[in-house]
N, C-alpha and C. Protein backbone atom coordinates (compact mmCIF):
# COMPACT_ATOMS: atom_id res chain seq x y z
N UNK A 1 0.84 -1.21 0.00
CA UNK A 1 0.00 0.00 0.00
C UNK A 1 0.88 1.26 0.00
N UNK A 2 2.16 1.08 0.72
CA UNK A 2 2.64 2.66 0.88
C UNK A 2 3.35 2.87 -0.63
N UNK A 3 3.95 1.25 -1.43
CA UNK A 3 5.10 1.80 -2.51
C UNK A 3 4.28 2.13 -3.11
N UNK A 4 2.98 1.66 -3.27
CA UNK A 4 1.73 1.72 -4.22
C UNK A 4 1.22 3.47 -4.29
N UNK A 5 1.19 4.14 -2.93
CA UNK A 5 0.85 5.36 -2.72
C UNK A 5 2.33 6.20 -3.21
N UNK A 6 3.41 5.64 -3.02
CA UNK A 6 4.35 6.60 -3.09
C UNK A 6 4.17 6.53 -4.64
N UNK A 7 4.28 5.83 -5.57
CA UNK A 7 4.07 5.39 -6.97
C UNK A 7 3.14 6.39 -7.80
N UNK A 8 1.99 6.75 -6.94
CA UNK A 8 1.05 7.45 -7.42
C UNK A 8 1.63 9.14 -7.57
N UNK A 9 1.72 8.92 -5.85
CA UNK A 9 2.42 10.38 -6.01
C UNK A 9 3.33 10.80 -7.13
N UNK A 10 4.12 9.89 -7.05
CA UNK A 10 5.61 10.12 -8.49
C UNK A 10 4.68 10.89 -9.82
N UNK A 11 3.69 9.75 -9.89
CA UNK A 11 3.34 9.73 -11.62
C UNK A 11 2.26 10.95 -11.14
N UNK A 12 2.00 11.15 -9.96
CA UNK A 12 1.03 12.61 -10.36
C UNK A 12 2.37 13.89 -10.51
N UNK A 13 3.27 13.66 -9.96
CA UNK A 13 3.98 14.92 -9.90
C UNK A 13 4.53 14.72 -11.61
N UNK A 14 4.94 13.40 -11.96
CA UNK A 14 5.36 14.07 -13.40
C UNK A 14 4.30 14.38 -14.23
N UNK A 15 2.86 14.03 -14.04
CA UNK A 15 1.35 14.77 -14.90
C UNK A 15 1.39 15.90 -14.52
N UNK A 16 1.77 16.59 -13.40
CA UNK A 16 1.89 18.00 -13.49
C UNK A 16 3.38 18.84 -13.94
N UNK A 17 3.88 17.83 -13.88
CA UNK A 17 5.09 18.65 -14.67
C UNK A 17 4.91 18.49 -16.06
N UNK A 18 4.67 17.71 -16.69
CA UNK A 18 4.28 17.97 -17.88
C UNK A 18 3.12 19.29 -18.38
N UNK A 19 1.87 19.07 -17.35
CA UNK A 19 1.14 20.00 -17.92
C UNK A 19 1.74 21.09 -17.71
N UNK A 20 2.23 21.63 -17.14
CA UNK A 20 2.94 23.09 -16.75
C UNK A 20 4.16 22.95 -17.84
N UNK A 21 4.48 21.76 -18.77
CA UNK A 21 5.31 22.17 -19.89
C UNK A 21 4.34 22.59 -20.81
N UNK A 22 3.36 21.81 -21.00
CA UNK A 22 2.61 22.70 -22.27
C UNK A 22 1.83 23.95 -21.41
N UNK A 23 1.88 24.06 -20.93
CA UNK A 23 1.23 25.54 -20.31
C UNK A 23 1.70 26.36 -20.83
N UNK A 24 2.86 25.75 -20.67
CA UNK A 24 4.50 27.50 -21.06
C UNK A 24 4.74 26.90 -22.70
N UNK A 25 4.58 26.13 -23.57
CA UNK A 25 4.99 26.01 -24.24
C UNK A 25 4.20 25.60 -25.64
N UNK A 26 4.59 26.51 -27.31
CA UNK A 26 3.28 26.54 -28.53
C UNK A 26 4.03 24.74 -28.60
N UNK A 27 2.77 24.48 -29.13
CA UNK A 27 2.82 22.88 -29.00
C UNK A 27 3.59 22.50 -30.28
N UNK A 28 3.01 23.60 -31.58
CA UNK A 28 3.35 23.32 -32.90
C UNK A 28 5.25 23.59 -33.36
N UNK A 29 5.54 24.78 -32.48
CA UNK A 29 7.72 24.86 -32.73
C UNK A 29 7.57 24.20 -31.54
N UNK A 30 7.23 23.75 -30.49
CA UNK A 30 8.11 23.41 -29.12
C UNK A 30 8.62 24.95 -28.51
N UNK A 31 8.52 26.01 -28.83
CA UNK A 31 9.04 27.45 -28.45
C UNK A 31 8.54 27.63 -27.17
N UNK A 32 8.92 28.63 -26.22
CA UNK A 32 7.68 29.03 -25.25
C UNK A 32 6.51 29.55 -25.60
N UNK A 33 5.12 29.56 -25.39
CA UNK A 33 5.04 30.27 -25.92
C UNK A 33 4.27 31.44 -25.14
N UNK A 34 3.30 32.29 -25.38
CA UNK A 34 2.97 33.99 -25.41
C UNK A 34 3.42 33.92 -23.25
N UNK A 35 2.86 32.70 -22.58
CA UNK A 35 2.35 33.28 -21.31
C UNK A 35 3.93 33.23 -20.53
N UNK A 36 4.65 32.40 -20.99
CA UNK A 36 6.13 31.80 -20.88
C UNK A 36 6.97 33.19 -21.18
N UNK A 37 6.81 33.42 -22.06
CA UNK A 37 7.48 34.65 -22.91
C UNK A 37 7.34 35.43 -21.94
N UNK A 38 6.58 36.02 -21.45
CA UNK A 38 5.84 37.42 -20.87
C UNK A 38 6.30 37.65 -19.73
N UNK A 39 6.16 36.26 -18.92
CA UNK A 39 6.71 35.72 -17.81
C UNK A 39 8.08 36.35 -17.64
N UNK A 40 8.99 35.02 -18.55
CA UNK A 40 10.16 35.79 -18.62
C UNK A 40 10.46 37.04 -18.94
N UNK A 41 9.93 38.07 -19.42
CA UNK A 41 10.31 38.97 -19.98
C UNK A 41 9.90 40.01 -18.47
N UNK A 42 9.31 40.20 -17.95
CA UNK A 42 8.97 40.44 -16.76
C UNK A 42 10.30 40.14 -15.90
N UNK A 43 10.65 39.23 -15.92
CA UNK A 43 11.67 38.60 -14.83
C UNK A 43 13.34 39.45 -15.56
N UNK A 44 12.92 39.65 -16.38
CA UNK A 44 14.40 39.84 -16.94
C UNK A 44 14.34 41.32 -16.94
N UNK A 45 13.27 41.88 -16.94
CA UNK A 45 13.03 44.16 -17.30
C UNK A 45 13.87 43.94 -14.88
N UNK A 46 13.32 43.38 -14.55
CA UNK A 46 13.31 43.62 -13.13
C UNK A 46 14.87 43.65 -12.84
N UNK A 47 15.39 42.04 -13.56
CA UNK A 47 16.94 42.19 -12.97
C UNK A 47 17.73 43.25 -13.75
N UNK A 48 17.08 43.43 -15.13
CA UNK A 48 17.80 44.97 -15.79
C UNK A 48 18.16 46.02 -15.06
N UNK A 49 16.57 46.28 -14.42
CA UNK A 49 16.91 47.72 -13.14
C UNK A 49 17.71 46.91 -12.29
N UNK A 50 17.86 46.02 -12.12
CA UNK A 50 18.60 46.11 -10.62
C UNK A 50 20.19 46.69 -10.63
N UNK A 51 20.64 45.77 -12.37
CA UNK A 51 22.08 45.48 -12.99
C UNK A 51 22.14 46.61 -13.55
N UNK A 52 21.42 48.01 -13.78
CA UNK A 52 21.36 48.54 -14.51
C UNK A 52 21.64 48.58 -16.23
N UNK A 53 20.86 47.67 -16.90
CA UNK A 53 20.98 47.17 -17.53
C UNK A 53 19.54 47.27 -18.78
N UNK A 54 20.62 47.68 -20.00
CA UNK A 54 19.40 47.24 -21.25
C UNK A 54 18.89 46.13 -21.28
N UNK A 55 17.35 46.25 -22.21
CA UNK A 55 17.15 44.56 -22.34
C UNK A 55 16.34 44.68 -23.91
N UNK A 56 16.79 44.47 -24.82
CA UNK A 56 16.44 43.79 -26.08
C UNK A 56 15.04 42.99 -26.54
N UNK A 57 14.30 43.50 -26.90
CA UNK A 57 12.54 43.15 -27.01
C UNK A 57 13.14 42.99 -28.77
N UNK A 58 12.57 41.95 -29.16
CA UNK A 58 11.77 42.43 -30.87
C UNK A 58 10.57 41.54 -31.19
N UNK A 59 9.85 42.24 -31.95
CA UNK A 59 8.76 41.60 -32.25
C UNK A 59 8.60 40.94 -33.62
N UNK A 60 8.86 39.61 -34.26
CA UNK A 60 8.65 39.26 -35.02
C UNK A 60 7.49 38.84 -36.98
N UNK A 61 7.32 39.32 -37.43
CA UNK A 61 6.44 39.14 -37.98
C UNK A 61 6.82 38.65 -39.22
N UNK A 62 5.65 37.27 -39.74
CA UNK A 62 6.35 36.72 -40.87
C UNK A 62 5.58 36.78 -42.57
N UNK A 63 6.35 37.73 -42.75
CA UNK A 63 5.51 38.28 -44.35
C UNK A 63 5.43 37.37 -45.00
N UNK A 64 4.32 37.52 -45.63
CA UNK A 64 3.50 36.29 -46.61
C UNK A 64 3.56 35.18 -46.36
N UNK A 65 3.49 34.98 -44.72
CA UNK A 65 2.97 33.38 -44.44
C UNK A 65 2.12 33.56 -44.71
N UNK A 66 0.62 34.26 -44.93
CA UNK A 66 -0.47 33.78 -45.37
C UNK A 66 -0.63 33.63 -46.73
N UNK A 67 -0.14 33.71 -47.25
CA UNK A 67 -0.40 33.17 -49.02
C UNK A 67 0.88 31.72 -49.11
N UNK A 68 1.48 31.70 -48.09
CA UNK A 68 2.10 30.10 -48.22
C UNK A 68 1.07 29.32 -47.85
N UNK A 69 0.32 29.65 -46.65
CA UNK A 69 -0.55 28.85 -46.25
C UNK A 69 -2.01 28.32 -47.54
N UNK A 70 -2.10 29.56 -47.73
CA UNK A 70 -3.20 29.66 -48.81
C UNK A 70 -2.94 28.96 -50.24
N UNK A 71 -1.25 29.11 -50.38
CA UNK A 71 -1.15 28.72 -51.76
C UNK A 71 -0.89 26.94 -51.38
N UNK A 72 -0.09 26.43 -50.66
CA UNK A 72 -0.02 25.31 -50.42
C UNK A 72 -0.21 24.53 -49.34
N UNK A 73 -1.18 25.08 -48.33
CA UNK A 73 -2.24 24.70 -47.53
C UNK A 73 -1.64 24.30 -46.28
N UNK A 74 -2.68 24.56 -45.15
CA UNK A 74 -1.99 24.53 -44.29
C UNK A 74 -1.00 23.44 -43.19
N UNK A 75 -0.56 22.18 -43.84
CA UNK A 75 0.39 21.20 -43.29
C UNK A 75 1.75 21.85 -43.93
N UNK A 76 1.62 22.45 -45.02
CA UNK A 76 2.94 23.24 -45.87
C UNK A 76 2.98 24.48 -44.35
N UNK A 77 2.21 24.80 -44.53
CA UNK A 77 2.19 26.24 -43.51
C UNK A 77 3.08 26.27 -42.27
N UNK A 78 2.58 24.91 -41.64
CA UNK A 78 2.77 24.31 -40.14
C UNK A 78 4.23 24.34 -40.55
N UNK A 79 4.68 23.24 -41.48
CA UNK A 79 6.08 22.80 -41.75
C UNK A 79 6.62 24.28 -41.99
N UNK A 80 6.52 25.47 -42.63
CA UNK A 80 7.44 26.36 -42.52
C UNK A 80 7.57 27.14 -41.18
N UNK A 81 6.60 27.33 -40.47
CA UNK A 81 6.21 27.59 -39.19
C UNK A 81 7.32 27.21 -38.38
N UNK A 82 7.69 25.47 -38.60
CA UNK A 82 8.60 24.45 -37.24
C UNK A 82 10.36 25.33 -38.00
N UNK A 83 9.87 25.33 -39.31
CA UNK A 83 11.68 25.00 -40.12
C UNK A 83 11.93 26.75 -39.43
N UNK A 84 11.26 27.51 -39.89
CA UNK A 84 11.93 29.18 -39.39
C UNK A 84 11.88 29.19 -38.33
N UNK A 85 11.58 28.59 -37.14
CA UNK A 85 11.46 28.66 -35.41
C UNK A 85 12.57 28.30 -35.16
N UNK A 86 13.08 26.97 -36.05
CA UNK A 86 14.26 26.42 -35.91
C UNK A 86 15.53 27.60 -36.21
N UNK A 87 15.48 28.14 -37.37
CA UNK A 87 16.39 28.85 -38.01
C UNK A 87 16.17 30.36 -36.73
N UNK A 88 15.56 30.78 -36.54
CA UNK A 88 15.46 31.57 -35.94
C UNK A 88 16.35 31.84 -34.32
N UNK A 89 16.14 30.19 -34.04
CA UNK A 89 16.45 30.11 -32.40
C UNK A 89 17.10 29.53 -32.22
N UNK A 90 18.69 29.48 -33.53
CA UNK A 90 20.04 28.67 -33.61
C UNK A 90 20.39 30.09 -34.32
N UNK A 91 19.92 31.27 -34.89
CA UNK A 91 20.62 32.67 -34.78
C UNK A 91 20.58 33.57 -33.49
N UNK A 92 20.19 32.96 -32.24
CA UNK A 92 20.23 33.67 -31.02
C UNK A 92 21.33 33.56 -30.70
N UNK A 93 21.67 34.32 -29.50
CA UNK A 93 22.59 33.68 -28.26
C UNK A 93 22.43 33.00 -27.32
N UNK A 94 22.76 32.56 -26.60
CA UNK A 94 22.44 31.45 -25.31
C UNK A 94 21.40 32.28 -24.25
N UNK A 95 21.66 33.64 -24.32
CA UNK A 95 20.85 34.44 -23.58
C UNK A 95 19.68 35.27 -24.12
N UNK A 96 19.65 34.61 -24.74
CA UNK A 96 18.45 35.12 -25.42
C UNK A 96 17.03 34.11 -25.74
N UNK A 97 15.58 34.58 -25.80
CA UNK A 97 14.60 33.30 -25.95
C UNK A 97 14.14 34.02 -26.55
N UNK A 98 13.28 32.89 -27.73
CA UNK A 98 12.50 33.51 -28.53
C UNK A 98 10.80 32.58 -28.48
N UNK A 99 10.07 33.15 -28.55
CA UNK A 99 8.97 32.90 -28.32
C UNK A 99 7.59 32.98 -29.77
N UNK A 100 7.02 31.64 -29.84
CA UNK A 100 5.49 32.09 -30.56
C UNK A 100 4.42 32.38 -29.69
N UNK A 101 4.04 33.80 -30.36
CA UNK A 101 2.64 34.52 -29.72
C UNK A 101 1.60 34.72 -30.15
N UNK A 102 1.74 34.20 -31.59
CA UNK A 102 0.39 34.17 -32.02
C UNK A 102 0.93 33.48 -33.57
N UNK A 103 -0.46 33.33 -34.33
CA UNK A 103 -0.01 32.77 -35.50
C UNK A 103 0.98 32.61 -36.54
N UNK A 104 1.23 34.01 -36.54
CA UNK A 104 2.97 33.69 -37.71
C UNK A 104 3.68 35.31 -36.84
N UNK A 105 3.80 35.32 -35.40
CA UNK A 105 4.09 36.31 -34.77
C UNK A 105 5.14 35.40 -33.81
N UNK A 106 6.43 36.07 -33.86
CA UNK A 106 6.93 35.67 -32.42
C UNK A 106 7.72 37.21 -31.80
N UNK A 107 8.30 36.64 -30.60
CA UNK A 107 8.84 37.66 -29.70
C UNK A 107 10.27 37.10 -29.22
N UNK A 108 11.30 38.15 -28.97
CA UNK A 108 12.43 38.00 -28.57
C UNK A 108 12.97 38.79 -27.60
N UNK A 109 13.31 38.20 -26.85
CA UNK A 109 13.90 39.11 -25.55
C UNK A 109 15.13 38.73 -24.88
N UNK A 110 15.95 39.61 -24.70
CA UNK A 110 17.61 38.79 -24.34
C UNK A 110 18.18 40.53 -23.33
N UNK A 111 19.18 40.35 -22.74
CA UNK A 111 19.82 41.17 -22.01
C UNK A 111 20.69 42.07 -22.62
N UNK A 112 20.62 43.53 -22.95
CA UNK A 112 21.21 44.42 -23.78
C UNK A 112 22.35 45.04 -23.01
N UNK A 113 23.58 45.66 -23.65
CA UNK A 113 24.56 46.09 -23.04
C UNK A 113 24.21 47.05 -21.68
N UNK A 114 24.79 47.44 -21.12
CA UNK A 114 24.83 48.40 -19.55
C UNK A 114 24.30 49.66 -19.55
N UNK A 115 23.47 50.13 -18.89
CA UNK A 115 23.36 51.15 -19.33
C UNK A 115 24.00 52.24 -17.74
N UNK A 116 23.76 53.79 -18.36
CA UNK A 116 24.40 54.50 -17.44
C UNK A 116 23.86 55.65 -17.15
N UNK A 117 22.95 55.90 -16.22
CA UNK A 117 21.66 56.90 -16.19
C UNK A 117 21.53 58.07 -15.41
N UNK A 118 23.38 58.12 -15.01
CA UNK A 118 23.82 58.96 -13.81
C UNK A 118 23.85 60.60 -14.33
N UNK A 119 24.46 60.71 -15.52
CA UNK A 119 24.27 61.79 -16.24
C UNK A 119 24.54 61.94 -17.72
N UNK A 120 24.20 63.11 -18.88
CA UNK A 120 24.11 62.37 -19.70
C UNK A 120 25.61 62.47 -20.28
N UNK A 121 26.28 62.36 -19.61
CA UNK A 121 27.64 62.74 -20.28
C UNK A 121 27.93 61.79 -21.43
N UNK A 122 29.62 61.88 -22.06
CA UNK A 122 29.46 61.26 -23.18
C UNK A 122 29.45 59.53 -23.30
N UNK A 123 29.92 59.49 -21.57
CA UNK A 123 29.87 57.75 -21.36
C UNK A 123 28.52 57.46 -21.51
N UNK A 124 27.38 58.33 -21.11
CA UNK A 124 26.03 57.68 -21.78
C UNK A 124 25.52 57.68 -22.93
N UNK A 125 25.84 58.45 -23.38
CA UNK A 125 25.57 58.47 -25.17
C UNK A 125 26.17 57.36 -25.45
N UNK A 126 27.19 56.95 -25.20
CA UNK A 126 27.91 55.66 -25.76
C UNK A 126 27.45 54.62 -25.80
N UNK A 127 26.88 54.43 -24.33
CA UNK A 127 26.43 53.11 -23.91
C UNK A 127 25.17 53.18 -24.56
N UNK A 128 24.19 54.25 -24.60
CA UNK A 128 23.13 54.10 -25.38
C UNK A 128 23.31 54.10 -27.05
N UNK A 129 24.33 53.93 -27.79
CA UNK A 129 24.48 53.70 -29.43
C UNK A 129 24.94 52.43 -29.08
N UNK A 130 25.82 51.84 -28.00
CA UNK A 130 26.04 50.54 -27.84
C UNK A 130 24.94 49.54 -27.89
N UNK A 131 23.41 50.12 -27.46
CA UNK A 131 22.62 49.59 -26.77
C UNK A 131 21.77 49.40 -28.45
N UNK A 132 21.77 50.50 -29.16
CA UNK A 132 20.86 50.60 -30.45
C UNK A 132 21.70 50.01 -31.28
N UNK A 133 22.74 49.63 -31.18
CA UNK A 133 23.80 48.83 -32.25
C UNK A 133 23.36 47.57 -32.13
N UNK A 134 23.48 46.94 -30.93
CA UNK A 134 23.04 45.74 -30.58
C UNK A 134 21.22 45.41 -31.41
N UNK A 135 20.83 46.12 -31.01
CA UNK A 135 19.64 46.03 -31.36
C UNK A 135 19.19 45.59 -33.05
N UNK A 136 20.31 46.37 -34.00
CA UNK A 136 20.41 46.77 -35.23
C UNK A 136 20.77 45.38 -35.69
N UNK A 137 21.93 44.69 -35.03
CA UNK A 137 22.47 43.49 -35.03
C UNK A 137 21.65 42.70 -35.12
N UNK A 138 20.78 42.53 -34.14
CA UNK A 138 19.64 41.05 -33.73
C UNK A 138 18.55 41.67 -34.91
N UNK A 139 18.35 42.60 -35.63
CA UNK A 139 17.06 42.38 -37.14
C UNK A 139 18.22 42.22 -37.95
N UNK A 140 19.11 42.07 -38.09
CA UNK A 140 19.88 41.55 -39.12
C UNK A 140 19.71 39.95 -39.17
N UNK A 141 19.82 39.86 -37.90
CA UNK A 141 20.47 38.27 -37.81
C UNK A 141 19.60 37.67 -38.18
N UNK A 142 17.98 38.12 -37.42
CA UNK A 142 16.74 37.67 -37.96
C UNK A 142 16.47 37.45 -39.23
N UNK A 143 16.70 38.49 -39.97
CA UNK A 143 16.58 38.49 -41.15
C UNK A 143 16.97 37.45 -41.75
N UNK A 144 18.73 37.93 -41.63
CA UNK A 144 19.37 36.68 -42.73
C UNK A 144 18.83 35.14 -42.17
N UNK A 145 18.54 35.19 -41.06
CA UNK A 145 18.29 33.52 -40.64
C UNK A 145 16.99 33.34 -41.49
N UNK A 146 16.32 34.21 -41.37
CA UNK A 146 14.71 33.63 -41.96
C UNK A 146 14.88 33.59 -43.69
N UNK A 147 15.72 34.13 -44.43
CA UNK A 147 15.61 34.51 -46.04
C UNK A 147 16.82 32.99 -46.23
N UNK A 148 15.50 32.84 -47.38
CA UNK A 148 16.27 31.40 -48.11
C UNK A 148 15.25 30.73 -48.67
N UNK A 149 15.71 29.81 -48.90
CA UNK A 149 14.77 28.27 -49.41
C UNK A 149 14.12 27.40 -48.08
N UNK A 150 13.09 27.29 -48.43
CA UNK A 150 12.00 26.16 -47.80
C UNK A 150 11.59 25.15 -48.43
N UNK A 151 12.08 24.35 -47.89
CA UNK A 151 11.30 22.38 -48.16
C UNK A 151 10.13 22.45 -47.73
N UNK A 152 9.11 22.94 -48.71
CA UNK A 152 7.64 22.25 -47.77
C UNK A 152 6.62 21.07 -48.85
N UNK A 153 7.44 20.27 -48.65
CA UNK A 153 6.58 18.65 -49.17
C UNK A 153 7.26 18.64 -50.72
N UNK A 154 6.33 18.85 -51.62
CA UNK A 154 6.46 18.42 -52.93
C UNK A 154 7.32 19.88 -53.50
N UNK A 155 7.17 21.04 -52.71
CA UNK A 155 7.87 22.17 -53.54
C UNK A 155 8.70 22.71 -52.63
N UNK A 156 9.99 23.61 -53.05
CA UNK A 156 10.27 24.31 -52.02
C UNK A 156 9.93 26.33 -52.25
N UNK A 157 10.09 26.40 -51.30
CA UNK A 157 9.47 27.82 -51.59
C UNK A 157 10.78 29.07 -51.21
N UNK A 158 11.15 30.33 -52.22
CA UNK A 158 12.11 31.16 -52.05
C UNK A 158 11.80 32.02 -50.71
N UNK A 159 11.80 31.94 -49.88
CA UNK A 159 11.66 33.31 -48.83
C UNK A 159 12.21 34.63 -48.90
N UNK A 160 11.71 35.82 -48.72
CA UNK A 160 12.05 37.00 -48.48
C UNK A 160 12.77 37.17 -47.29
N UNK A 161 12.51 36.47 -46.21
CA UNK A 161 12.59 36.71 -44.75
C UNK A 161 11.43 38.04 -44.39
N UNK A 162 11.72 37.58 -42.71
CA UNK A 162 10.65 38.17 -42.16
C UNK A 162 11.27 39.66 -41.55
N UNK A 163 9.95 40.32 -41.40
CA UNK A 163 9.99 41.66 -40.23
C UNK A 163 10.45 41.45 -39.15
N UNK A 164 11.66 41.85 -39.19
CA UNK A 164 12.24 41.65 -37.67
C UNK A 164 12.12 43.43 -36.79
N UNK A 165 11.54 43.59 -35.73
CA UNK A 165 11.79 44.90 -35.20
C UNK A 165 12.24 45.05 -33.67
N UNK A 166 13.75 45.57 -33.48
CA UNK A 166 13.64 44.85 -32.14
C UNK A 166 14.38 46.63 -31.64
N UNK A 167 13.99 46.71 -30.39
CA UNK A 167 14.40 47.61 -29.39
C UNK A 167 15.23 47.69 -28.38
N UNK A 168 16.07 48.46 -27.87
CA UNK A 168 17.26 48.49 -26.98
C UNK A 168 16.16 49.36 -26.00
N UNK A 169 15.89 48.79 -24.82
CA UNK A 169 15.15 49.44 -23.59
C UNK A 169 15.83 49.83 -22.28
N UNK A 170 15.70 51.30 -22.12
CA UNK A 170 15.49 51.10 -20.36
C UNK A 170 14.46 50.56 -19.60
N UNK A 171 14.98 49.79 -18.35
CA UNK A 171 13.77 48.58 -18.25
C UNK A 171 13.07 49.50 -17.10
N UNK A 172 13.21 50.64 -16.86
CA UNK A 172 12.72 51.45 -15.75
C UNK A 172 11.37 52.03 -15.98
N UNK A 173 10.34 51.10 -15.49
CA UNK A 173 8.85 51.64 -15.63
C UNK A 173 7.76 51.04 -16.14
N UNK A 174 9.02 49.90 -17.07
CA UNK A 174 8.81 49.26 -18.00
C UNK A 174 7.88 47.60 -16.98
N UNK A 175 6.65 46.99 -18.29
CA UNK A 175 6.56 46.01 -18.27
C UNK A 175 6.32 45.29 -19.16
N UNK A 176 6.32 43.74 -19.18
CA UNK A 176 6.55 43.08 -20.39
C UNK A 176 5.49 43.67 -21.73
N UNK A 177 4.26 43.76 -20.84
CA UNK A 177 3.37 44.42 -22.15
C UNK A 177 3.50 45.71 -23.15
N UNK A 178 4.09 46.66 -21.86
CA UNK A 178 4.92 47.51 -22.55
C UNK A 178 5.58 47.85 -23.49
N UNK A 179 6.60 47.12 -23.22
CA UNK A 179 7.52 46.53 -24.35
C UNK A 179 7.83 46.09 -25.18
N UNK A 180 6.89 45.07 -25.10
CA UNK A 180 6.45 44.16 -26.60
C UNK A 180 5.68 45.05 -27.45
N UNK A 181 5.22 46.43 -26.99
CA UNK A 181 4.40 47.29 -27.66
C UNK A 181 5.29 48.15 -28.58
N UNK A 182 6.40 48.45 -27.78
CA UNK A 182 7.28 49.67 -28.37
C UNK A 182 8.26 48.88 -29.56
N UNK A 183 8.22 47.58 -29.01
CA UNK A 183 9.33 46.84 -30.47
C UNK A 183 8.50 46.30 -31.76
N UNK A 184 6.62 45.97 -31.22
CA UNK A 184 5.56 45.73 -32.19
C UNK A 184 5.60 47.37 -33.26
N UNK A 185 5.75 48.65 -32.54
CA UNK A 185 5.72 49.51 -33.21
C UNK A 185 7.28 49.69 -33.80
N UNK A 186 8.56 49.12 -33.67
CA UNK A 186 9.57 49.02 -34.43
C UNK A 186 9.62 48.10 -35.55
N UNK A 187 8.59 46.72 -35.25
CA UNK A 187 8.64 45.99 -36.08
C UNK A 187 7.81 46.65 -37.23
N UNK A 188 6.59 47.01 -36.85
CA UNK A 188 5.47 47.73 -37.96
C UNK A 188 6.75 48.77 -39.32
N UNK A 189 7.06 49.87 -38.68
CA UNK A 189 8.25 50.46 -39.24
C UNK A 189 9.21 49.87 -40.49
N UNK A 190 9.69 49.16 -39.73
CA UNK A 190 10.56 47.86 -40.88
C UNK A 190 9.85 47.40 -42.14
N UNK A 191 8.92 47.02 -41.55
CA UNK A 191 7.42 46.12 -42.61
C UNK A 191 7.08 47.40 -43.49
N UNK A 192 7.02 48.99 -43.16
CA UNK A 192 6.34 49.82 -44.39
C UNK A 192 7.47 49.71 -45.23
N UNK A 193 8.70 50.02 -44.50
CA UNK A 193 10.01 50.39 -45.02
C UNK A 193 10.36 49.19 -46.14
N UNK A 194 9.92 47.99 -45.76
CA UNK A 194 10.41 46.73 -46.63
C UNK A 194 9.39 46.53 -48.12
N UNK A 195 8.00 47.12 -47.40
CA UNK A 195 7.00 47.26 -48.57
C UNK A 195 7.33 48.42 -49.80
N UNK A 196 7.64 49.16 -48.94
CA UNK A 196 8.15 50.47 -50.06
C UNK A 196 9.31 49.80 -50.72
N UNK A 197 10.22 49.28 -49.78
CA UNK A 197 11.50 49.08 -51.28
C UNK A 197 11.01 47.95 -52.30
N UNK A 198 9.91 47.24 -51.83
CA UNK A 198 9.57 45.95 -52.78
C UNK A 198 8.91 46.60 -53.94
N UNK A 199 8.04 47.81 -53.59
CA UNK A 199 7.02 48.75 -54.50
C UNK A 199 8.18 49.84 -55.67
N UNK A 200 9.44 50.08 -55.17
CA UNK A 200 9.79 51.16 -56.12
C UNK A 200 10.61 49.88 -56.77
N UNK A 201 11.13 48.57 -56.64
CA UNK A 201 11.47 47.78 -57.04
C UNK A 201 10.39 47.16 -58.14
């Protein structure tokens, strides 16, 4: 009776560890996903203020997944969905997570260089172009990781790559919703900017 009870216990604690993995996690990349994200991103604006410290938001968006989906339906869709999550979250750093938040939307958040808020002398200007350099870096990386060729079943498909828009923050005031707002409005930016050069092209 007791190994029998201890037995139970075991296998209930790993049914709840599991469910609390898919809680935090989109089922379709394995990524974290939106409530996981937020979470962390929360946890990380807090130790920023403490470290005085930037922190790196971008908001992802993936142009003309909906006419992949539409043109070669949606198991093609899913499969480009897993392959760019992949490509995406082997161009990070170790400190950095990237997250799906919604359908062809993800989020990125990682720890940005130091910042220095004592006065604005020229050591802060510095650290703040240090902070927007970095930033400039991670939609590059995005970029090039997402633009290429896709295997999806019988065809493969050329990619543009996606809208990457990401922000160098002071985390002072700041919360995750916040944030994800001010790099959603960096990402938007990118996306007119990328439409216009496709249009005079």
């Amino acid at each position: 009776s007791f190994i029998e009870r201890e037995m139970l216990v075991e296998q209930l604690h790993a049914a709840n560890v599991q469910l609390m993995s898919y809680a935090l996690t989109d089922t379709l990349t394995g990524l974290p996903n939106r409530r996981a994200l937020y979470e962390a991103l929360d946890r990380l604006l807090a130790r920023a203020v403490r470290e005085h410290g930037s922190v790196l938001v971008g908001v992802i968006d993936l142009d003309g997944f909906k006419s992949i989906n539409d043109t070669y339906g949606h198991q093609a869709g899913d499969t480009f969905l897993q392959e760019v999550s992949r490509r995406m979250a082997a161009a990070l750093r170790g400190s950095d997570m990237l997250g799906r938040v919604g359908g062809d939307e993800f989020v990125l958040i990682g720890p940005g260089p130091a910042l220095i808020r004592k006065r604005p002398d020229a050591g802060g200007v510095a650290q703040q172009a240090e902070a927007e350099e970095a930033a400039r870096a991670m939609e590059e990386r995005i970029l090039a990781a997402t633009m290429g060729r896709y295997p999806l079943g019988e065809t493969t498909v050329a990619y543009e790559g996606a809208s990457a828009g990401v922000v160098a923050l002071d985390p002072a005031g700041l919360d995750a919703e916040a944030a994800v707002r001010l790099a959603d409005a960096r990402m938007y930016e990118i996306k007119q900017a990328r439409r216009a050069a496709r249009t005079i092209h």
